[in-house]
N, C-alpha and C. Protein backbone atom coordinates (compact mmCIF):
# COMPACT_ATOMS: atom_id res chain seq x y z
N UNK A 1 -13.26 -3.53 -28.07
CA UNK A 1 -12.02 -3.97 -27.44
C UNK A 1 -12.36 -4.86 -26.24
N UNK A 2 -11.98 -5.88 -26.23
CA UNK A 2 -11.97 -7.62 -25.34
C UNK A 2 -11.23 -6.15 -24.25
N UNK A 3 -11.42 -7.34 -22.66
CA UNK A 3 -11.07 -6.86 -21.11
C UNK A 3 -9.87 -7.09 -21.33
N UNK A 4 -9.19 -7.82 -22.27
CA UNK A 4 -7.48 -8.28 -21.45
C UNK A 4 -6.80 -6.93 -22.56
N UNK A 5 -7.03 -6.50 -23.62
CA UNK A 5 -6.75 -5.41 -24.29
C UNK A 5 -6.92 -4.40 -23.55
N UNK A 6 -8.05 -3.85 -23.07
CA UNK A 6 -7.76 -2.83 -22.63
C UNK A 6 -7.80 -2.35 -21.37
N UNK A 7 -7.39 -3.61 -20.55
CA UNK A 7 -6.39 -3.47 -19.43
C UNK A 7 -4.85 -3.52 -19.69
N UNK A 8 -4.27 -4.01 -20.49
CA UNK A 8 -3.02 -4.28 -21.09
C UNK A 8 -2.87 -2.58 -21.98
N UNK A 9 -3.80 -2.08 -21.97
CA UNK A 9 -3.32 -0.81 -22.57
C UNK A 9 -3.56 -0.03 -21.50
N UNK A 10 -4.01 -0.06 -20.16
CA UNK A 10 -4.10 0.62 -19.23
C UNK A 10 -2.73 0.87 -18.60
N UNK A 11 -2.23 -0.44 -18.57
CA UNK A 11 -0.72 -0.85 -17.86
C UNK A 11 0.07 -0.17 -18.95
N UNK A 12 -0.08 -0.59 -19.90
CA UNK A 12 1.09 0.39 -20.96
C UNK A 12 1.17 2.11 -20.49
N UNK A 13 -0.14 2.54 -20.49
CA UNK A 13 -0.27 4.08 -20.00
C UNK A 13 0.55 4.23 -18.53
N UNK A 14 0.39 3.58 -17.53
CA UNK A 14 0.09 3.65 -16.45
C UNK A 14 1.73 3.85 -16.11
N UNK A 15 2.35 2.87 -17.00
CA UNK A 15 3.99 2.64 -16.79
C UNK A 15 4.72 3.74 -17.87
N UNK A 16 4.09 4.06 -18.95
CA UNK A 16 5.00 5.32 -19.60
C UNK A 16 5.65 6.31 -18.95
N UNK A 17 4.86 7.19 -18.29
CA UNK A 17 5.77 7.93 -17.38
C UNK A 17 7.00 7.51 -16.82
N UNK A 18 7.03 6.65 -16.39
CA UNK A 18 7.92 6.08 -15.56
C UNK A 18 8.86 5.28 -15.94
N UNK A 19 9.33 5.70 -17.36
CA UNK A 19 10.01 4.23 -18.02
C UNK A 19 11.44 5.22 -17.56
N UNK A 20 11.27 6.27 -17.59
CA UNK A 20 13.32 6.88 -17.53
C UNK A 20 13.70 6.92 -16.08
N UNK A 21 14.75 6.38 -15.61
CA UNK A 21 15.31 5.55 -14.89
C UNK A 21 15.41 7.18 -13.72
N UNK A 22 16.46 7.99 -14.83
CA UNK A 22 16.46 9.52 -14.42
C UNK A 22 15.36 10.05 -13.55
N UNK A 23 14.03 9.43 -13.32
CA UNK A 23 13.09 10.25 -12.58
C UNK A 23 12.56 9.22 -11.23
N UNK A 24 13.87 8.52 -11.33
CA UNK A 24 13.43 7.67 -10.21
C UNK A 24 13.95 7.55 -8.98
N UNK A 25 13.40 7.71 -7.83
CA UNK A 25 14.15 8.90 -6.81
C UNK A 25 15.48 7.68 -5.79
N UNK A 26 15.19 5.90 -6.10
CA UNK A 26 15.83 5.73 -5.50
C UNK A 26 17.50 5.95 -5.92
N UNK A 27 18.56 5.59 -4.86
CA UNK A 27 19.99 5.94 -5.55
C UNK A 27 20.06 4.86 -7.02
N UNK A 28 20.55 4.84 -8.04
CA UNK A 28 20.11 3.96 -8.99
C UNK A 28 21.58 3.45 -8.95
N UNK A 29 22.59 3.45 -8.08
CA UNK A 29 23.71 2.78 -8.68
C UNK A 29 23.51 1.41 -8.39
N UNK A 30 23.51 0.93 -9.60
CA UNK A 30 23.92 -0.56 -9.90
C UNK A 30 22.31 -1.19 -10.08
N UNK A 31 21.61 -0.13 -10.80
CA UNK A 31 20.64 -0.54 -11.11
C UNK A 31 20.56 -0.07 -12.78
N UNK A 32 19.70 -0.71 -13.48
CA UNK A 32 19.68 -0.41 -15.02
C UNK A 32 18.34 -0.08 -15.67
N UNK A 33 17.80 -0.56 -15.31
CA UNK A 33 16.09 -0.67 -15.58
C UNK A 33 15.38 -0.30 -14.45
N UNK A 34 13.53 0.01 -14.94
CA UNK A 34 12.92 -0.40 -13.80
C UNK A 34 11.89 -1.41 -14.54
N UNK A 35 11.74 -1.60 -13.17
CA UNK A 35 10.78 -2.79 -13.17
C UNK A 35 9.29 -3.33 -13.45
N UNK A 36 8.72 -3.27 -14.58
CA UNK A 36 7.36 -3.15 -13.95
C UNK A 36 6.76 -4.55 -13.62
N UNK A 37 5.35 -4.38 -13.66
CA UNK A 37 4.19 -5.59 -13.37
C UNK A 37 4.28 -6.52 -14.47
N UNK A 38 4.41 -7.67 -14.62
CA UNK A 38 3.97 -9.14 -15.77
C UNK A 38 3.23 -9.64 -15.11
N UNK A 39 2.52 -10.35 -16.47
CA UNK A 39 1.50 -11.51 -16.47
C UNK A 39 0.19 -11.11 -17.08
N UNK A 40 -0.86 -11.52 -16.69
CA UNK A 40 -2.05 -11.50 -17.62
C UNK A 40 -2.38 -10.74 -16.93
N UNK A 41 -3.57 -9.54 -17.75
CA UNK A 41 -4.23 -8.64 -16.84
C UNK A 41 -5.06 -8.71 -16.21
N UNK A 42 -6.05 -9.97 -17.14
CA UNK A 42 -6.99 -10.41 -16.05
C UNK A 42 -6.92 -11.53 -15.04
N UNK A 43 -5.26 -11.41 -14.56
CA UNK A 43 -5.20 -12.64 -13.32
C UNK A 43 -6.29 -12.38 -12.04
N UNK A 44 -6.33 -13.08 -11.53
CA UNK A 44 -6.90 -13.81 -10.30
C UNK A 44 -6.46 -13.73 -9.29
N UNK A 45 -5.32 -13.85 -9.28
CA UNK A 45 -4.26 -13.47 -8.74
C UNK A 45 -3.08 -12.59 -8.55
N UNK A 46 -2.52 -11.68 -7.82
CA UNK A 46 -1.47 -10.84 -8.17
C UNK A 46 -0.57 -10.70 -6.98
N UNK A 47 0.41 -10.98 -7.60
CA UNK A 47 1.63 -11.17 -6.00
C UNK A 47 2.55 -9.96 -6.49
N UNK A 48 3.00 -9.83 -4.82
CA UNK A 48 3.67 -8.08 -4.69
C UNK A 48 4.97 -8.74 -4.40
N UNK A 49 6.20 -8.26 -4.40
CA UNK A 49 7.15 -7.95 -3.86
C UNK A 49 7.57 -7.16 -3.56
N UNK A 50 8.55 -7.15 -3.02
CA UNK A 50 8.86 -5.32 -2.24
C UNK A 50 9.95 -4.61 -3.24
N UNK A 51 10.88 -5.57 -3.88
CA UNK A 51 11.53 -4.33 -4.77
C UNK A 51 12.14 -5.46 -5.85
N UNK A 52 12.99 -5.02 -7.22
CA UNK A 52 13.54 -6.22 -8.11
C UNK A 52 15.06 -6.36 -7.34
N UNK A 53 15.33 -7.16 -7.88
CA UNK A 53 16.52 -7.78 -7.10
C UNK A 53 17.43 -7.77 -8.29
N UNK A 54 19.08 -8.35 -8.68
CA UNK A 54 19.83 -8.48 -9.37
C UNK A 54 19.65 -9.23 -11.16
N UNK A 55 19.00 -10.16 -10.47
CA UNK A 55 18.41 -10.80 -11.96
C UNK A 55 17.38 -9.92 -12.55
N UNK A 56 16.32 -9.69 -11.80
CA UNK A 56 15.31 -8.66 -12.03
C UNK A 56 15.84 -7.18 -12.82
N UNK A 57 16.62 -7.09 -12.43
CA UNK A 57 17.07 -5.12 -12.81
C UNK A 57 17.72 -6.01 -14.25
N UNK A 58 18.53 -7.13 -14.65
CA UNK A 58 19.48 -7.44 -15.42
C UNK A 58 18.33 -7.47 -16.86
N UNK A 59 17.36 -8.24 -16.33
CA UNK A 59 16.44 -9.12 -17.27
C UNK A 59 15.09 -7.93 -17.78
N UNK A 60 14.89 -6.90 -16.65
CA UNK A 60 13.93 -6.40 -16.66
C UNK A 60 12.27 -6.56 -16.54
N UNK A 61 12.24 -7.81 -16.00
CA UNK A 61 10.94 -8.70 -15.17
C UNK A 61 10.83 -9.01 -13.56
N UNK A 62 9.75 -9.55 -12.83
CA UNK A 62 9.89 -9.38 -11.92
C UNK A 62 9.67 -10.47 -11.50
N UNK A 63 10.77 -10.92 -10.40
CA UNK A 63 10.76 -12.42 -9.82
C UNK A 63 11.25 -13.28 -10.96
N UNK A 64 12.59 -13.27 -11.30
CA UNK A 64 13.24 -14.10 -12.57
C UNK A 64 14.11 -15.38 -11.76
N UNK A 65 14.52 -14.10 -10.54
CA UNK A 65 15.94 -15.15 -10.28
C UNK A 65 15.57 -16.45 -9.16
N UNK A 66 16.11 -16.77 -8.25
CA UNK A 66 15.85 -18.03 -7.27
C UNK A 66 14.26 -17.77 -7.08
N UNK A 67 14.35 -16.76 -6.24
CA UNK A 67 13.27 -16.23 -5.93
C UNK A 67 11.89 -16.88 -6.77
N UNK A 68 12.02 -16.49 -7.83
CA UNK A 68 10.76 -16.34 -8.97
C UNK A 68 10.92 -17.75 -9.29
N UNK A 69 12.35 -18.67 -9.63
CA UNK A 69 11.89 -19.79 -9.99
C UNK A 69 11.19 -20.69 -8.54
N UNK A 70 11.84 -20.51 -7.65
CA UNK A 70 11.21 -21.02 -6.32
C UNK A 70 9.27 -20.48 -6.68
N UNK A 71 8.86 -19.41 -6.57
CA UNK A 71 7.92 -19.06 -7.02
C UNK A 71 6.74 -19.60 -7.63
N UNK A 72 7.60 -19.64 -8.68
CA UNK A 72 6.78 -20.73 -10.49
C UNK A 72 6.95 -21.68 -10.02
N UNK A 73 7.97 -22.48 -9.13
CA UNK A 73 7.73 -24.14 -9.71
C UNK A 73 6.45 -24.30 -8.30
N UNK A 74 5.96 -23.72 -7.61
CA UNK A 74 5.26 -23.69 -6.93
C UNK A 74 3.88 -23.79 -7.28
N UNK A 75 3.98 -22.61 -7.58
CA UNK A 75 2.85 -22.50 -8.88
C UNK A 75 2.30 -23.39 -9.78
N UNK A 76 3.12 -23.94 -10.53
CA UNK A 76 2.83 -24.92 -11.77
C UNK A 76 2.41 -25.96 -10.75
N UNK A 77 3.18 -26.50 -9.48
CA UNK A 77 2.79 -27.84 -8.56
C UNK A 77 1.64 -27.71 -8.71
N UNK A 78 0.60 -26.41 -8.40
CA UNK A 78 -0.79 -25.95 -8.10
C UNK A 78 -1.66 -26.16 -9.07
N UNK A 79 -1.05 -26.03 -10.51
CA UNK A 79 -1.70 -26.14 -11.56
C UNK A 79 -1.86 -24.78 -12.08
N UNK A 80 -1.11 -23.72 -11.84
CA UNK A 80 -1.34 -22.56 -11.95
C UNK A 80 -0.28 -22.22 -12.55
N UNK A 81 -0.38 -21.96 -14.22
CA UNK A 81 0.90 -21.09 -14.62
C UNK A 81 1.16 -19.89 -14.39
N UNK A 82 2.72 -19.78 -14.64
CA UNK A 82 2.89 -18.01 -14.48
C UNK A 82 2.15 -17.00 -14.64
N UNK A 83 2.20 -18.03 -16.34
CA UNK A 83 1.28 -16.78 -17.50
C UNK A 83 -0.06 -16.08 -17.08
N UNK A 84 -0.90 -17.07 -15.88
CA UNK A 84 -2.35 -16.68 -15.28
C UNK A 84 -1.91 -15.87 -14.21
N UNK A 85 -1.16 -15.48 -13.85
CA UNK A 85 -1.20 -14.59 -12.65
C UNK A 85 -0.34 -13.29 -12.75
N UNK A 86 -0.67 -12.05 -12.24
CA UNK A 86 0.46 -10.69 -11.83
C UNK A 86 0.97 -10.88 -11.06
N UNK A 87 2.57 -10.53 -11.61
CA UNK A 87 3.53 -10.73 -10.38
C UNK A 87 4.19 -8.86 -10.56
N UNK A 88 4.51 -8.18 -9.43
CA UNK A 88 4.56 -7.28 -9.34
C UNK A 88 5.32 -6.42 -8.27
N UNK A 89 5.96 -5.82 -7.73
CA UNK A 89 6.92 -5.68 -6.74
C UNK A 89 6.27 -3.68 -6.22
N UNK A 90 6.61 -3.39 -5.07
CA UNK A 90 6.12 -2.27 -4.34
C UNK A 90 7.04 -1.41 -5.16
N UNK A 91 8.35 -1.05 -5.07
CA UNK A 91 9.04 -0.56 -5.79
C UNK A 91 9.44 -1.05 -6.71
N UNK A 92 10.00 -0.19 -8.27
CA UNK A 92 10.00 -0.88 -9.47
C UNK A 92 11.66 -0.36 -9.90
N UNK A 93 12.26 -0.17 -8.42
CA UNK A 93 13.83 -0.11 -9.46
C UNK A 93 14.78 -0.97 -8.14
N UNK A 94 15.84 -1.34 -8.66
CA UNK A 94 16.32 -1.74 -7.68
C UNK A 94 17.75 -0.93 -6.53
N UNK A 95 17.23 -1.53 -5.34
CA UNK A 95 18.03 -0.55 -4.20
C UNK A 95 18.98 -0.94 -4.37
N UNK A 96 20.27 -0.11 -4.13
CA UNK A 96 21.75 -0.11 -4.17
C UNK A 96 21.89 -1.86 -3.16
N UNK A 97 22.91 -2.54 -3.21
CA UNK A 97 23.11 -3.60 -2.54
C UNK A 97 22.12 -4.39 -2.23
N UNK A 98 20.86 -4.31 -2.79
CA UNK A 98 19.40 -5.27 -2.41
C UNK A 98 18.76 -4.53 -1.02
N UNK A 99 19.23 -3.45 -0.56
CA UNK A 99 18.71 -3.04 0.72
C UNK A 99 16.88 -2.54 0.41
N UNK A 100 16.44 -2.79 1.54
CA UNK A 100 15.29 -2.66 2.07
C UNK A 100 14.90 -1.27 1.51
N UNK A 101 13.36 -0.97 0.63
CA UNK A 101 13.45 0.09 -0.14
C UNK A 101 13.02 1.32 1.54
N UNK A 102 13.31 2.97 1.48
CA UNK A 102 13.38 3.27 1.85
C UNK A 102 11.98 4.18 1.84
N UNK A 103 11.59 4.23 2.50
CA UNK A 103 9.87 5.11 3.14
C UNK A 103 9.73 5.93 1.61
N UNK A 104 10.48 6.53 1.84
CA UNK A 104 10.64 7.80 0.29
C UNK A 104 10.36 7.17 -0.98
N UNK A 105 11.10 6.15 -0.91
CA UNK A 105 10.71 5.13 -2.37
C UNK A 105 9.67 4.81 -2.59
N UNK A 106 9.30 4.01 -1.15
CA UNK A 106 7.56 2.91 -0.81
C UNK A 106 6.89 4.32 -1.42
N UNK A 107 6.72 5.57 -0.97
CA UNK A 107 6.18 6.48 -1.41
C UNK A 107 5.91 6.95 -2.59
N UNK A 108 6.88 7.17 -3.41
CA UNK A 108 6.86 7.59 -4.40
C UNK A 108 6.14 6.56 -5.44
N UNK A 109 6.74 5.15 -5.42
CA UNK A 109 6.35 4.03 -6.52
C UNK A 109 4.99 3.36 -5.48
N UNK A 110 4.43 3.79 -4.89
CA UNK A 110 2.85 2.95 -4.38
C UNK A 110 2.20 3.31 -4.71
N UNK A 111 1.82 4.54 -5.66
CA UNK A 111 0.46 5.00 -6.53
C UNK A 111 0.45 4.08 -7.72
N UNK A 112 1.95 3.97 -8.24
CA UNK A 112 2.03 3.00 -9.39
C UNK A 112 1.42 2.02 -9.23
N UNK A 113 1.82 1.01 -7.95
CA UNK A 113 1.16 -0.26 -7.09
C UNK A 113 -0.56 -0.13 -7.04
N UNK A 114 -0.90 1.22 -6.32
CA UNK A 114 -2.50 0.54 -6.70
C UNK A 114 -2.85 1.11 -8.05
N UNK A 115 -2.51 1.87 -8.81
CA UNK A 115 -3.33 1.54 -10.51
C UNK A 115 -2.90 0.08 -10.56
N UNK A 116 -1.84 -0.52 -10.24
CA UNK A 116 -1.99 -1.53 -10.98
C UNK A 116 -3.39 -2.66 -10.49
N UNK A 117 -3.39 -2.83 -8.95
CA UNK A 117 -4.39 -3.35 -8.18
C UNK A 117 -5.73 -2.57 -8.81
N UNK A 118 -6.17 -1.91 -9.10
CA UNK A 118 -7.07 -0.88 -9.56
C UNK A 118 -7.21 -1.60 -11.14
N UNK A 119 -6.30 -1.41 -11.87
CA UNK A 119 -6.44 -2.11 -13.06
C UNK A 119 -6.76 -3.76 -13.41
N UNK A 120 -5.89 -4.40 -12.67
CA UNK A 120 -6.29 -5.74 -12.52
C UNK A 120 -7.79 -6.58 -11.86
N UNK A 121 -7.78 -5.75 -10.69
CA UNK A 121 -8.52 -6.25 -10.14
C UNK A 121 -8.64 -7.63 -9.65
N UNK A 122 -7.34 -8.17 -9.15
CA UNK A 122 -7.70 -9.84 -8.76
C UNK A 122 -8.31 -9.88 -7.58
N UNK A 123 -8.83 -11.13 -7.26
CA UNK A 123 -9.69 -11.64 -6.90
C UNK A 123 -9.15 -11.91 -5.02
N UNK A 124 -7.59 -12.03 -5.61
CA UNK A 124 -6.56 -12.59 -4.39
C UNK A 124 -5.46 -11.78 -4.61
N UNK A 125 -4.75 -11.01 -3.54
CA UNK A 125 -3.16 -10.33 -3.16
C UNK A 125 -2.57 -10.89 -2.71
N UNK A 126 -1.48 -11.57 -2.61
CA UNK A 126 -0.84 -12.20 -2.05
C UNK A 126 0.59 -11.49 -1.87
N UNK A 127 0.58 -11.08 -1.06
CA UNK A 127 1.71 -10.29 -0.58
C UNK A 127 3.62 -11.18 -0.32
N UNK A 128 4.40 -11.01 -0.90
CA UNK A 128 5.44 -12.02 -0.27
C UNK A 128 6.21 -11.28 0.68
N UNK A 129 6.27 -11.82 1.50
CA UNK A 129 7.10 -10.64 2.68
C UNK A 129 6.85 -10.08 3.69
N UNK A 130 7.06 -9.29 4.64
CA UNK A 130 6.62 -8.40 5.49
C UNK A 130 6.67 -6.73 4.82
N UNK A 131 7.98 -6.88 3.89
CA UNK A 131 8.13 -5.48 3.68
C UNK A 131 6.92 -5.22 2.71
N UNK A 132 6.56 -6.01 1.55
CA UNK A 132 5.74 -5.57 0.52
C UNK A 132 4.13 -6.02 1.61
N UNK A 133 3.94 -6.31 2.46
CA UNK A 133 2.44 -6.17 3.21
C UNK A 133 2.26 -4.84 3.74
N UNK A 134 3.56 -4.79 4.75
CA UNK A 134 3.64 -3.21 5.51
C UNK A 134 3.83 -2.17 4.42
N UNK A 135 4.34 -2.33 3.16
CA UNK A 135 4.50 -1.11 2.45
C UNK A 135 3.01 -0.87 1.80
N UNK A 136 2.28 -2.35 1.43
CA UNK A 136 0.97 -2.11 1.02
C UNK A 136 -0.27 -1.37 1.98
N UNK A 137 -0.05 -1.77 3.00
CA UNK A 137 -1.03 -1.67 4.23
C UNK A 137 -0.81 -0.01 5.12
N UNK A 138 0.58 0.13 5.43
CA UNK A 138 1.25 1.49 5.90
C UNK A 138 1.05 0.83 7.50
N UNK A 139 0.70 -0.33 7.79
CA UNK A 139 0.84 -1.23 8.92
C UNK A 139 2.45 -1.87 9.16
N UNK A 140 3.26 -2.35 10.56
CA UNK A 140 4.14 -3.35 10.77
C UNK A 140 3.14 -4.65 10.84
N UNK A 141 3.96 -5.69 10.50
CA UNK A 141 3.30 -7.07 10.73
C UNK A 141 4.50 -7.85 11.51
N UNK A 142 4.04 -8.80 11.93
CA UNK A 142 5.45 -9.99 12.15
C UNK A 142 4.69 -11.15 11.14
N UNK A 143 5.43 -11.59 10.01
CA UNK A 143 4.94 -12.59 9.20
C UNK A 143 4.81 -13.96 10.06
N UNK A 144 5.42 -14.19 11.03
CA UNK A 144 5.20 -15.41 11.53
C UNK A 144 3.96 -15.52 12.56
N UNK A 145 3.34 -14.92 12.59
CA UNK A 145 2.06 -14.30 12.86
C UNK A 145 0.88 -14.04 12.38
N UNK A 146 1.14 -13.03 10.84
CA UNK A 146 -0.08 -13.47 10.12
C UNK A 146 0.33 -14.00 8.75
N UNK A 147 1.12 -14.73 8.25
CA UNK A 147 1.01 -15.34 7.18
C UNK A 147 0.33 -16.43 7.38
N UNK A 148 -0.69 -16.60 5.39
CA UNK A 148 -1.84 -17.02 5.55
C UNK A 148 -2.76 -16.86 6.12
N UNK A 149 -2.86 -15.63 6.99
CA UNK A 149 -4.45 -15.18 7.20
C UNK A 149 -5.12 -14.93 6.01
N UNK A 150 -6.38 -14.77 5.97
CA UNK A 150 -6.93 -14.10 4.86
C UNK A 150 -7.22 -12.82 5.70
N UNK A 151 -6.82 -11.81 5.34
CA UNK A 151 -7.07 -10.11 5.50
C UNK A 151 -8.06 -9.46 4.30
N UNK A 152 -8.26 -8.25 4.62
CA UNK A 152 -8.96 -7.57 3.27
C UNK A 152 -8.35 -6.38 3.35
N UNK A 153 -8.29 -6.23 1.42
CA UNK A 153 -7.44 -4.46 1.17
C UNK A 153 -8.49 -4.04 0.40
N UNK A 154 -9.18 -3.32 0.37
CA UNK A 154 -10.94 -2.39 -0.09
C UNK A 154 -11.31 -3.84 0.07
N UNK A 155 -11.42 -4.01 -0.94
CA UNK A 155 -12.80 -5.24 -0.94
C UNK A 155 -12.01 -6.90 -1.67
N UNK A 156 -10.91 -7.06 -1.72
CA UNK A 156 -9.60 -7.89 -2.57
C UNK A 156 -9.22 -8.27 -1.28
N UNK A 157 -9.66 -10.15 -1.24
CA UNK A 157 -9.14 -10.87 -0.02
C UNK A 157 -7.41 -10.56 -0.43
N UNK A 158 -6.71 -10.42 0.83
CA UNK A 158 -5.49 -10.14 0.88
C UNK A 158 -4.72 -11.17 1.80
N UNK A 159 -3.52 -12.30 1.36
CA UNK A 159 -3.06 -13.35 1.86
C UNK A 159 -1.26 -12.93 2.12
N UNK A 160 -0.94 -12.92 3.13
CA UNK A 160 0.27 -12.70 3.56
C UNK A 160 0.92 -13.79 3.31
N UNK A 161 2.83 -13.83 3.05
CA UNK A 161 3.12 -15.06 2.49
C UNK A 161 4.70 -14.94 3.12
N UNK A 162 5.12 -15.84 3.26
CA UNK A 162 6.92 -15.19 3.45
C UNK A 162 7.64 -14.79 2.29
N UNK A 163 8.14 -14.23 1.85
CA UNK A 163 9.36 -14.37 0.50
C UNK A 163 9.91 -15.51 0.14
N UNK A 164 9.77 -15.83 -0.87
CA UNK A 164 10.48 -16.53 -1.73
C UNK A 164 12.02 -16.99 -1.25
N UNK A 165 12.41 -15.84 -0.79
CA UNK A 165 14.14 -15.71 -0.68
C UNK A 165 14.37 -16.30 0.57
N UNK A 166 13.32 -15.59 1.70
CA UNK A 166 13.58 -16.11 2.87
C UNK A 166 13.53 -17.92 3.26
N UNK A 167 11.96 -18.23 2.39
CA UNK A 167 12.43 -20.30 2.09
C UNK A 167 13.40 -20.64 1.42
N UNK A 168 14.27 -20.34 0.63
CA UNK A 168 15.35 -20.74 -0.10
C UNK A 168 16.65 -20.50 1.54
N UNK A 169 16.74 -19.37 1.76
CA UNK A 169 17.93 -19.35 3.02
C UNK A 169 17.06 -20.50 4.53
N UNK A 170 15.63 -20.27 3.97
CA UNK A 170 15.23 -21.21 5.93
C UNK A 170 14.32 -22.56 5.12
N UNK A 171 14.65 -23.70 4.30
CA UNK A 171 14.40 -24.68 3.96
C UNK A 171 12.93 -25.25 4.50
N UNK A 172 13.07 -25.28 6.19
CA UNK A 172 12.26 -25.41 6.82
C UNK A 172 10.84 -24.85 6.47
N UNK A 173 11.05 -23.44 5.95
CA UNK A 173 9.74 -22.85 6.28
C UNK A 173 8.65 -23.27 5.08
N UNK A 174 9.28 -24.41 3.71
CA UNK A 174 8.50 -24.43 2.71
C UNK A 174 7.22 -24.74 2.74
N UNK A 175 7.36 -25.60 3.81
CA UNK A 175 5.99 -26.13 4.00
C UNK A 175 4.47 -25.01 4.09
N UNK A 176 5.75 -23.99 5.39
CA UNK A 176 3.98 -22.84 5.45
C UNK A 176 4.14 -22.42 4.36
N UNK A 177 4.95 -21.93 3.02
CA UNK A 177 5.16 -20.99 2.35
C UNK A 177 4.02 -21.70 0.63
N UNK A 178 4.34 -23.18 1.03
CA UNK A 178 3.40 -23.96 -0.28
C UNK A 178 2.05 -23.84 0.60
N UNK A 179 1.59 -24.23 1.31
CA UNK A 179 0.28 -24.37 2.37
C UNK A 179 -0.13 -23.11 2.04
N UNK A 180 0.55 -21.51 1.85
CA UNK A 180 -0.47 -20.76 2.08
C UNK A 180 -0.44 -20.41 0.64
N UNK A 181 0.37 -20.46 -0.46
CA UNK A 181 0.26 -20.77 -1.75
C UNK A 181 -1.23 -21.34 -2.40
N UNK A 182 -1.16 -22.41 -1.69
CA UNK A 182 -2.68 -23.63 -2.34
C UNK A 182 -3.80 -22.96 -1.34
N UNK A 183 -3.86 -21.99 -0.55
CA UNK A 183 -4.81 -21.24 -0.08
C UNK A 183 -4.80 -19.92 -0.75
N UNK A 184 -4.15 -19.57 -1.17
CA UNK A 184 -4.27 -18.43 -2.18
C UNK A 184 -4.55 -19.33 -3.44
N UNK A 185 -4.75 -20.14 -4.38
CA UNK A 185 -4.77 -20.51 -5.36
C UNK A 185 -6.48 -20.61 -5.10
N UNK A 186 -7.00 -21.60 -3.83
CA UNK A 186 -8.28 -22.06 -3.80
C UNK A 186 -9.11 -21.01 -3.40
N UNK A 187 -8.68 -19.84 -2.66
CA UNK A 187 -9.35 -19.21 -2.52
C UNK A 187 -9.38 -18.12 -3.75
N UNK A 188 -8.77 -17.79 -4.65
CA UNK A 188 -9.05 -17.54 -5.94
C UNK A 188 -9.95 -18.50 -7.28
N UNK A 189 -9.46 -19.24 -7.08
CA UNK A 189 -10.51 -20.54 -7.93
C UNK A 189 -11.42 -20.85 -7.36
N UNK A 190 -11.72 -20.96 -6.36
CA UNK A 190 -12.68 -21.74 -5.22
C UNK A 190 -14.30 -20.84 -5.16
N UNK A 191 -13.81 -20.18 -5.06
CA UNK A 191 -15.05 -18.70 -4.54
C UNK A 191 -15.82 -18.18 -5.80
């Protein structure tokens, strides 16, 4: 059995438990699904988010809606398709009204989070957000501070990034948000 098989059957195991909605501690109203990890197993790359959002819970993937296309077309600019990278969120169901997942949640769904880091093994984390860094780390950050540092989580350079959502509402900020993009791309290809 080839590496991308039987990591792709690792993730199948890893997410069974967890497919009934019923054992999932956040409030689930107005949620339908959960969410897990896409993309290739042996990316290079693997970006977190902190929880699925409306399109996400609808579609059952992660990073579909503005967000994700803002995301991808980023990506592809780079030369980097979707299909090569994990995209993946801290919590895997979505919070009542899009609210901020709650300590109890980050808790419960972050063992899920590192098998998956554990299984993949990329090369580069790229965190989008403050919430999915601090939920990864168990640190506060101010993103306007360290996004685009390169950090380390065990031994997996780790790149802080803003959200997706937040450049779509602050236009302005695309610039740092592509800049530390093509530093997460090169420092995955590059090294």
């Amino acid at each position: 059995m080839d590496a991308y098989t039987f990591k792709k059957n690792l993730l199948a195991e890893l997410y069974k438990p967890y497919t009934n909605l019923a054992n999932c501690p956040v409030n689930t109203t107005g949620c339908t699904q959960l969410v897990f990890g896409e993309g290739t197993p042996n990316a290079k790359i693997m970006f977190i988010g902190e929880a699925p959002g409306k399109d996400e819970d609808e579609l059952g993937r992660p990073f579909v809606g503005r967000s994700g296309k803002l995301l991808t077309s980023c990506l592809e600019a780079l030369g980097i398709p979707r299909a090569d990278v994990f995209i993946t969120n801290v919590v895997k169901c979505r919070p009542p009204d899009n609210r901020k997942p709650l300590p109890s949640e980050v808790a419960f769904y972050k063992p899920i989070l590192l098998h998956e880091i554990k299984i993949i093994r990329p090369r580069v984390i790229c965190t989008l957000g403050a919430s999915a860094l601090e939920a990864l780390t168990a640190q506060p950050f101010s993103m306007t501070k360290i996004r685009g540092r390169s950090l380390l989580f065990d031994t997996i350079t780790l790149i802080p990034t803003l959200h997706p959502a937040y450049v779509l509402r602050n236009p302005a900020a695309e610039k740092d948000f592509k800049h530390d993009l093509a530093k997460v791309v090169h420092t995955a290809y590059d090294t």
